[in-house]
Protein backbone atom coordinates (compact mmCIF):
# COMPACT_ATOMS: atom_id res chain seq x y z
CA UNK A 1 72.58 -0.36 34.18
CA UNK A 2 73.22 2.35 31.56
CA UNK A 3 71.54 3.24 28.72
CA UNK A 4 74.65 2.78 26.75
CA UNK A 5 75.39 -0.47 28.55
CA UNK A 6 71.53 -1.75 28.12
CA UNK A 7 71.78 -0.49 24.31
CA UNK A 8 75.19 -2.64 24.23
CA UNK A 9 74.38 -5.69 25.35
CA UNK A 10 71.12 -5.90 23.56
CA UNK A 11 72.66 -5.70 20.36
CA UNK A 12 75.47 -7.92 21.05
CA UNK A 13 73.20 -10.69 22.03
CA UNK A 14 71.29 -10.71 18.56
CA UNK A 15 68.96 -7.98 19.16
CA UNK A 16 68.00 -4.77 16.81
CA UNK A 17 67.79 -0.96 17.24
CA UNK A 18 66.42 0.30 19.94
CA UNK A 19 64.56 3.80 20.03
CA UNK A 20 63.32 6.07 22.88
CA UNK A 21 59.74 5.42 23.73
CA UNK A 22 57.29 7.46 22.16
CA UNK A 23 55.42 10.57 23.91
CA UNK A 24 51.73 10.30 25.87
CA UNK A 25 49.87 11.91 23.00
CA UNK A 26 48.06 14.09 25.33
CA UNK A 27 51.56 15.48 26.66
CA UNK A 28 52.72 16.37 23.00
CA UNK A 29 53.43 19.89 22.58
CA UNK A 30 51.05 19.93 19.62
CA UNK A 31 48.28 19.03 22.22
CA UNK A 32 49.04 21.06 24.96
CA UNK A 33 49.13 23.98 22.99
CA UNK A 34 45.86 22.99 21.02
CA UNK A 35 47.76 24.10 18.06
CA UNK A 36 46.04 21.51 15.98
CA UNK A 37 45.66 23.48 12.69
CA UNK A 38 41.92 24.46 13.57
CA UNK A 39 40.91 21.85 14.47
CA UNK A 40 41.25 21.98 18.20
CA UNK A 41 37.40 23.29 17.66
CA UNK A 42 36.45 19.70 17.44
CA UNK A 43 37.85 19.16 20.66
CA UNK A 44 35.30 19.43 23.13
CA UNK A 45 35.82 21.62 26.79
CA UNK A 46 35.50 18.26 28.53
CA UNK A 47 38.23 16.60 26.69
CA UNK A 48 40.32 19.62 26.50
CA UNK A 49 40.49 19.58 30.41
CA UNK A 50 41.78 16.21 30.54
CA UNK A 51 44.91 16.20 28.60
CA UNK A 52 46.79 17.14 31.34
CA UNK A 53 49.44 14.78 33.32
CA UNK A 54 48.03 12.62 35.41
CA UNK A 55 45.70 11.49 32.65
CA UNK A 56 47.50 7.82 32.49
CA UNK A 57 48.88 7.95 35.60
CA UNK A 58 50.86 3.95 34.87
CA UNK A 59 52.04 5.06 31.31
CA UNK A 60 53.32 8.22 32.61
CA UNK A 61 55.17 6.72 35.60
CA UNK A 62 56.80 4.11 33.02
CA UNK A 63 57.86 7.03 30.61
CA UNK A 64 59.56 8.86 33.91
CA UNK A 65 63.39 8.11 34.32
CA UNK A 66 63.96 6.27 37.62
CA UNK A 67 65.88 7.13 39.84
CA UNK A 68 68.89 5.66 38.71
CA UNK A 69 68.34 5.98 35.41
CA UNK A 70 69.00 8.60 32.36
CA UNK A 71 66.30 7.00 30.15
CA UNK A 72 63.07 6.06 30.19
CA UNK A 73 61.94 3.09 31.57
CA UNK A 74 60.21 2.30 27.93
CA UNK A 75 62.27 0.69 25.07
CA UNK A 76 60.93 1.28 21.17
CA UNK A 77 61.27 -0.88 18.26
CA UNK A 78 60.45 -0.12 14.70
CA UNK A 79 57.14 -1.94 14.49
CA UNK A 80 57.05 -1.38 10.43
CA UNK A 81 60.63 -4.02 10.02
CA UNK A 82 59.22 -6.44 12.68
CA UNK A 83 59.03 -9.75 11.24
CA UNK A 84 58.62 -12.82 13.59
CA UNK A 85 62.62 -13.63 13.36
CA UNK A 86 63.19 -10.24 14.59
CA UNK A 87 61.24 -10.22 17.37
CA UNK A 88 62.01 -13.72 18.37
CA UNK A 89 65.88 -12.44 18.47
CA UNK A 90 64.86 -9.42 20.34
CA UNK A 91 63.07 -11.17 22.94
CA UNK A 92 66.12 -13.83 23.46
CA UNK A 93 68.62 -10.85 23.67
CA UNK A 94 66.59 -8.57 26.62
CA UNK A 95 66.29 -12.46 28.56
CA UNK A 96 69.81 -12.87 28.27
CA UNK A 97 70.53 -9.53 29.45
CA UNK A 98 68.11 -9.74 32.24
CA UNK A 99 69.56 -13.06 33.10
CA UNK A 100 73.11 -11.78 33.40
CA UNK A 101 71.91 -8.85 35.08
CA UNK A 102 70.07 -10.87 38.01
CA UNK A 103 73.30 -12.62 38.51
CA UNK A 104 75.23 -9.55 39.46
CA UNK A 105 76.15 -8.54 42.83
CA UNK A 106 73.86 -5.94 44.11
């Protein structure tokens, strides 16, 4: 399934925006770079070495397209309008599109 199809269907069964999933921190260009405005010096050697991939090797796997896919494997959703309505429709719409989805001829 499509990003555009996923993003679709979500949305026609009730559910709300949907964003890309955020960046590891440690992969973040700011971090990489240790352009941190100074204070990178608070960083020590130790922890410097280990923002590198491979750090979280499950989140990064998970933030990887598959094979088949264009996206990440990781949907977003604006945790500052959540309200327990919201999430309760969100939830319904991804089981209804999973549901649908499992009944479709491989």
């Amino acid at each position: 399934m499509g990003w555009n199809t996923l993003r679709d269907a979500f949305l026609a069964n009730g559910g709300h925006g949907v964003y890309a999933a955020w960046k590891l921190t440690y992969l973040e260009p700011m971090l990489e770079k240790l352009t941190l405005l100074e204070r990178e010096r608070l960083i020590s050697a130790e922890n410097i070495a280990q923002y590198k991939a491979g750090l979280c090797h499950v989140a990064e796997r998970l933030q990887k397209p598959a094979a088949h896919a264009v996206q990440d494997q990781l949907l977003g959703h604006r945790a500052s309008v959540r309200t327990g309505r919201n999430t309760t429709q969100d939830t319904q719409a991804v089981r209804l599109i999973w549901s649908n989805f499992a009944k479709c001829p491989k």
